[in-house]
C-alpha atoms as a PDB file:
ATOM      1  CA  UNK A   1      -1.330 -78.850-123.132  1.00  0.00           C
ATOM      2  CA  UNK A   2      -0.976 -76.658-126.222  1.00  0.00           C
ATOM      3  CA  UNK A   3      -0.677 -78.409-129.819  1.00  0.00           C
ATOM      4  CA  UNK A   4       1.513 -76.425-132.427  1.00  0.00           C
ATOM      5  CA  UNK A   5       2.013 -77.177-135.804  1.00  0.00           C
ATOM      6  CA  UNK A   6       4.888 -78.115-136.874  1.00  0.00           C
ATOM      7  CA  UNK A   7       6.950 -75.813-139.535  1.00  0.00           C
ATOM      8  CA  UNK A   8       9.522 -77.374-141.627  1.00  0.00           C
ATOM      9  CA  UNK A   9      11.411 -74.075-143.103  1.00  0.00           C
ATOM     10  CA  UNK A  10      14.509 -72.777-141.743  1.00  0.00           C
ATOM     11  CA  UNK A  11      14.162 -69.927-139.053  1.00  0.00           C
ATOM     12  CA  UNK A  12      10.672 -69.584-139.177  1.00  0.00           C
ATOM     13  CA  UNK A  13       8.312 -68.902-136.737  1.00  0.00           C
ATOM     14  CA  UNK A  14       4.808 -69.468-135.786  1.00  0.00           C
ATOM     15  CA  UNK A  15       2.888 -68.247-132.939  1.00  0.00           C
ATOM     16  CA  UNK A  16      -0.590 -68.553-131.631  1.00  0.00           C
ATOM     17  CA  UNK A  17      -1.793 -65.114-129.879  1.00  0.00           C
ATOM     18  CA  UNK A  18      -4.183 -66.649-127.721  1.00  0.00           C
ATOM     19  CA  UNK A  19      -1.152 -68.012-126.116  1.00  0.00           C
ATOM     20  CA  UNK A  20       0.413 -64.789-125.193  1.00  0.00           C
ATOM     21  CA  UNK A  21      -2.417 -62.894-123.461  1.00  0.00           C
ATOM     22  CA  UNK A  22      -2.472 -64.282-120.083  1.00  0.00           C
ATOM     23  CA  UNK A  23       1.459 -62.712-120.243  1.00  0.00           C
ATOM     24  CA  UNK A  24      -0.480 -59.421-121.556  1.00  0.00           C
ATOM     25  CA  UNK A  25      -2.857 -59.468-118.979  1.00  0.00           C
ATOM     26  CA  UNK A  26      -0.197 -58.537-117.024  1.00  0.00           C
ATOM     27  CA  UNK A  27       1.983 -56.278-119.027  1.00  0.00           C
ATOM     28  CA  UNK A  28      -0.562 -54.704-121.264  1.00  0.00           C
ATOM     29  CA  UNK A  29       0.851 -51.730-122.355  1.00  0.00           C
ATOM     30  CA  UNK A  30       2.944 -54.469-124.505  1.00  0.00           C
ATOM     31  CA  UNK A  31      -0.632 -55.085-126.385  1.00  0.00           C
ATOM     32  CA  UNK A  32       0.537 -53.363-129.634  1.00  0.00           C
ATOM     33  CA  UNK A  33       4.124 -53.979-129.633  1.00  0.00           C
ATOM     34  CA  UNK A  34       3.971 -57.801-128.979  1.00  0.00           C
ATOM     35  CA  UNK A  35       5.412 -59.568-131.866  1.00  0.00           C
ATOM     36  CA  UNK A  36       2.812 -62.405-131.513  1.00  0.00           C
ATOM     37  CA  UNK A  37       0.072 -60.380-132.584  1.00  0.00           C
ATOM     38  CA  UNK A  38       1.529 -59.151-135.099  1.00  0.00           C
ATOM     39  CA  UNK A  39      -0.957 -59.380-138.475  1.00  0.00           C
ATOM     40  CA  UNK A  40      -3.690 -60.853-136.258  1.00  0.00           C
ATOM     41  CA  UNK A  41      -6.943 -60.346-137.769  1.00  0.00           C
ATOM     42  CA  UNK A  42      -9.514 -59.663-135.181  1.00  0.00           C
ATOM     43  CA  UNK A  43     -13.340 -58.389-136.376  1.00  0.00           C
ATOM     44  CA  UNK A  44     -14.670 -55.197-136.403  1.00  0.00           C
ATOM     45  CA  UNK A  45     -16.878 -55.171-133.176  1.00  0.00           C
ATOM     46  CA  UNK A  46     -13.547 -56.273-130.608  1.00  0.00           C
ATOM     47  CA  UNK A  47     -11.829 -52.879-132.368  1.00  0.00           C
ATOM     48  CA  UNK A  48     -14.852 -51.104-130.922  1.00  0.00           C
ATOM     49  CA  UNK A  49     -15.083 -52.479-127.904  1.00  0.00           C
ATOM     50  CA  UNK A  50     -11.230 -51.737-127.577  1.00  0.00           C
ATOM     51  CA  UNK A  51     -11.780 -48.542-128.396  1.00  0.00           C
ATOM     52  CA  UNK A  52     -14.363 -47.695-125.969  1.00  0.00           C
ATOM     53  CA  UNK A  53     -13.149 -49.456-122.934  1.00  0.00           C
ATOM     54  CA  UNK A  54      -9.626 -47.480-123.403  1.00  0.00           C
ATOM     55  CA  UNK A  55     -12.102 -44.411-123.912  1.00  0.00           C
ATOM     56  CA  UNK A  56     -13.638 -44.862-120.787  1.00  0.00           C
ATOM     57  CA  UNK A  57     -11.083 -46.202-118.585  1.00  0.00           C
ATOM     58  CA  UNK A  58      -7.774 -45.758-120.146  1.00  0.00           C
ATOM     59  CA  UNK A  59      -4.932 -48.274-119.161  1.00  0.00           C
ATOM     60  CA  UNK A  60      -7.214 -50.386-117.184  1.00  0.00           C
ATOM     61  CA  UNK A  61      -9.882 -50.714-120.030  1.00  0.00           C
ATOM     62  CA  UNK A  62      -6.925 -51.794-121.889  1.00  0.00           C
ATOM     63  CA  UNK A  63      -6.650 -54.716-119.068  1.00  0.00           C
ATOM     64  CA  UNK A  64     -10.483 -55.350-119.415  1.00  0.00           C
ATOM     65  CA  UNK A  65      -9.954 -55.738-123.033  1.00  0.00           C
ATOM     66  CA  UNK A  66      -7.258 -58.272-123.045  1.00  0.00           C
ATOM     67  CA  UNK A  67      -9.301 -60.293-120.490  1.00  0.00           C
ATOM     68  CA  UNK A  68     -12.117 -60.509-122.796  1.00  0.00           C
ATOM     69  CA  UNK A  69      -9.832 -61.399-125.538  1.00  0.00           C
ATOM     70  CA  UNK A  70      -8.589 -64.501-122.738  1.00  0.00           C
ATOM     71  CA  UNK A  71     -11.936 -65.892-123.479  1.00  0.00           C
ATOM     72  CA  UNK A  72     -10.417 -66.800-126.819  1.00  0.00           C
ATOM     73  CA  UNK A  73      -9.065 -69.932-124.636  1.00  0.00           C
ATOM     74  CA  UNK A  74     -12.038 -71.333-124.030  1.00  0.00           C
ATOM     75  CA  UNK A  75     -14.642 -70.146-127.043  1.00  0.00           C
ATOM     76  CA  UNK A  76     -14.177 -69.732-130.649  1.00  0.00           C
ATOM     77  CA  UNK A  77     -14.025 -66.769-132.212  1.00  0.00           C
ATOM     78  CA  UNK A  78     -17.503 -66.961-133.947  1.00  0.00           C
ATOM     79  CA  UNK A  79     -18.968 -66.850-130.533  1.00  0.00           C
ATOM     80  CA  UNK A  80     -16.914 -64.454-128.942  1.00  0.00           C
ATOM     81  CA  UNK A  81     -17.955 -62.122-131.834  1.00  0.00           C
ATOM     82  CA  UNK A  82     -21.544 -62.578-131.260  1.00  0.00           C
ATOM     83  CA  UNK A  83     -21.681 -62.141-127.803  1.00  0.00           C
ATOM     84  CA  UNK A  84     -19.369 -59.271-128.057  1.00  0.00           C
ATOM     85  CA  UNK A  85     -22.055 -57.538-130.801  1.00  0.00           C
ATOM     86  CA  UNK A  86     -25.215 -58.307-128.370  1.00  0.00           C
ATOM     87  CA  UNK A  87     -22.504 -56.755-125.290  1.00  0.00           C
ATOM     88  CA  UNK A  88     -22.233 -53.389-127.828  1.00  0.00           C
ATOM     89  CA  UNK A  89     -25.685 -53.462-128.557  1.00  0.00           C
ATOM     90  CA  UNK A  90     -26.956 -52.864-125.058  1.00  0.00           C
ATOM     91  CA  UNK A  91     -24.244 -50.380-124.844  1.00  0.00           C
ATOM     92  CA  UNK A  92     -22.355 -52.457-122.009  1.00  0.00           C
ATOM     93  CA  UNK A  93     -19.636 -53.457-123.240  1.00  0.00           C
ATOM     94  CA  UNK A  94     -18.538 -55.206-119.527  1.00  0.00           C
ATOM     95  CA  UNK A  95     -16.578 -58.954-119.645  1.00  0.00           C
ATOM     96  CA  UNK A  96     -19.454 -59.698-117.645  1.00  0.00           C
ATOM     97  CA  UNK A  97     -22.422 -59.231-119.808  1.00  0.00           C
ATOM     98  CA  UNK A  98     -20.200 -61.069-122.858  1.00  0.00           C
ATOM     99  CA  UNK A  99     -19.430 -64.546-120.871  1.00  0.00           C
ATOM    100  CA  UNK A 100     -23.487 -64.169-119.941  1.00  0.00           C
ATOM    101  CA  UNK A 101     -23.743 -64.554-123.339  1.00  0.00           C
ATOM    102  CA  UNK A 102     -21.080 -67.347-124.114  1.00  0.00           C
ATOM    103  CA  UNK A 103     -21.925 -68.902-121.021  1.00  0.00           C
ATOM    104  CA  UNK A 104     -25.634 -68.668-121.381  1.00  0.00           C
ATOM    105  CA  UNK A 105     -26.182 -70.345-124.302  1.00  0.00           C
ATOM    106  CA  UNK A 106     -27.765 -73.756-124.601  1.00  0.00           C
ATOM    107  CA  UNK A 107     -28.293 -73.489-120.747  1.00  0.00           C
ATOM    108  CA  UNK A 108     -32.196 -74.477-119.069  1.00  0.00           C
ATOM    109  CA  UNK A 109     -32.773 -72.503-116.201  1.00  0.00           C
ATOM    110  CA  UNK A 110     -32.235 -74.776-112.807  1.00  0.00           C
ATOM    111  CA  UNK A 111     -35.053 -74.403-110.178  1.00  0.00           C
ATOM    112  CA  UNK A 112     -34.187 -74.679-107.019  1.00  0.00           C
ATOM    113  CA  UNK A 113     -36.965 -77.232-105.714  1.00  0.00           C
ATOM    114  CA  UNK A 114     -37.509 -77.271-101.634  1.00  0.00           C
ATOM    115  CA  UNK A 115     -38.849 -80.785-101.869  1.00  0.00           C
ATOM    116  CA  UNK A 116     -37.124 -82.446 -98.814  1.00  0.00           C
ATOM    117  CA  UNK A 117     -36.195 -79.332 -97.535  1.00  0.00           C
ATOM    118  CA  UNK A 118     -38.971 -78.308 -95.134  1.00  0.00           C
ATOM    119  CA  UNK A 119     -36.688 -76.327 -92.932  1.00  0.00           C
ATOM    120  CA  UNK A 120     -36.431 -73.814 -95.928  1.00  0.00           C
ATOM    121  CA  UNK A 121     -39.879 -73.240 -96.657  1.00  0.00           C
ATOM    122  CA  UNK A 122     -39.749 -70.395 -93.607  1.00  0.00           C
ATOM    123  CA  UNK A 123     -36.944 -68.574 -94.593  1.00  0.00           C
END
């Protein structure tokens, strides 16, 4: 469930972008015209990565783009930003390689152990 803040003036409005790209993901040629996102800040590094996944794959990098920007739901921005700078570092800029990075963090490794298991130990 979404909290909003509550806004006491007369015929204003308030709205929270993250909110509105799940709609984008699905229209997102609506990306620069949607009223939501108006004035929102984003940093430098998601303008390039913007910029080179519509360079690369036109309308659906555009897609890609706004369903990196959908990890916004689950991640603060802080995070997003580094793993989106590591992502443009290696020059793969992929939604992939970025959650690896969100996801990835403050993770141990899990081993698979084959103790009990003995029918495994031939495969």
């Amino acid at each position: 469930m979404a909290e909003h803040r509550w806004i006491w003036d007369k015929e204003q409005v308030c709205f929270d972008p993250v909110h509105y790209l799940a709609l984008l993901e699905h229209k997102p040629g609506a990306l620069d015209f949607a009223r939501p996102l108006e004035g929102w800040q984003l940093p430098q590094c998601l303008q390039v990565l913007r910029k080179r996944l519509e360079a690369d794959h036109q309308s659906v990098g555009t897609k890609d783009y706004i369903s990196i920007l959908r990890l916004l739901e689950k991640h603060p921005l802080s995070r997003l930003k580094a793993a989106v700078e590591k992502a443009l570092d290696l020059g793969c800029p992929r939604k992939e390689l970025i959650e690896q990075y969100l996801y990835g963090e403050n993770r141990e490794a899990e081993v698979f152990a084959l103790d009990g298991r003995e029918h495994l130990k031939l495969v």
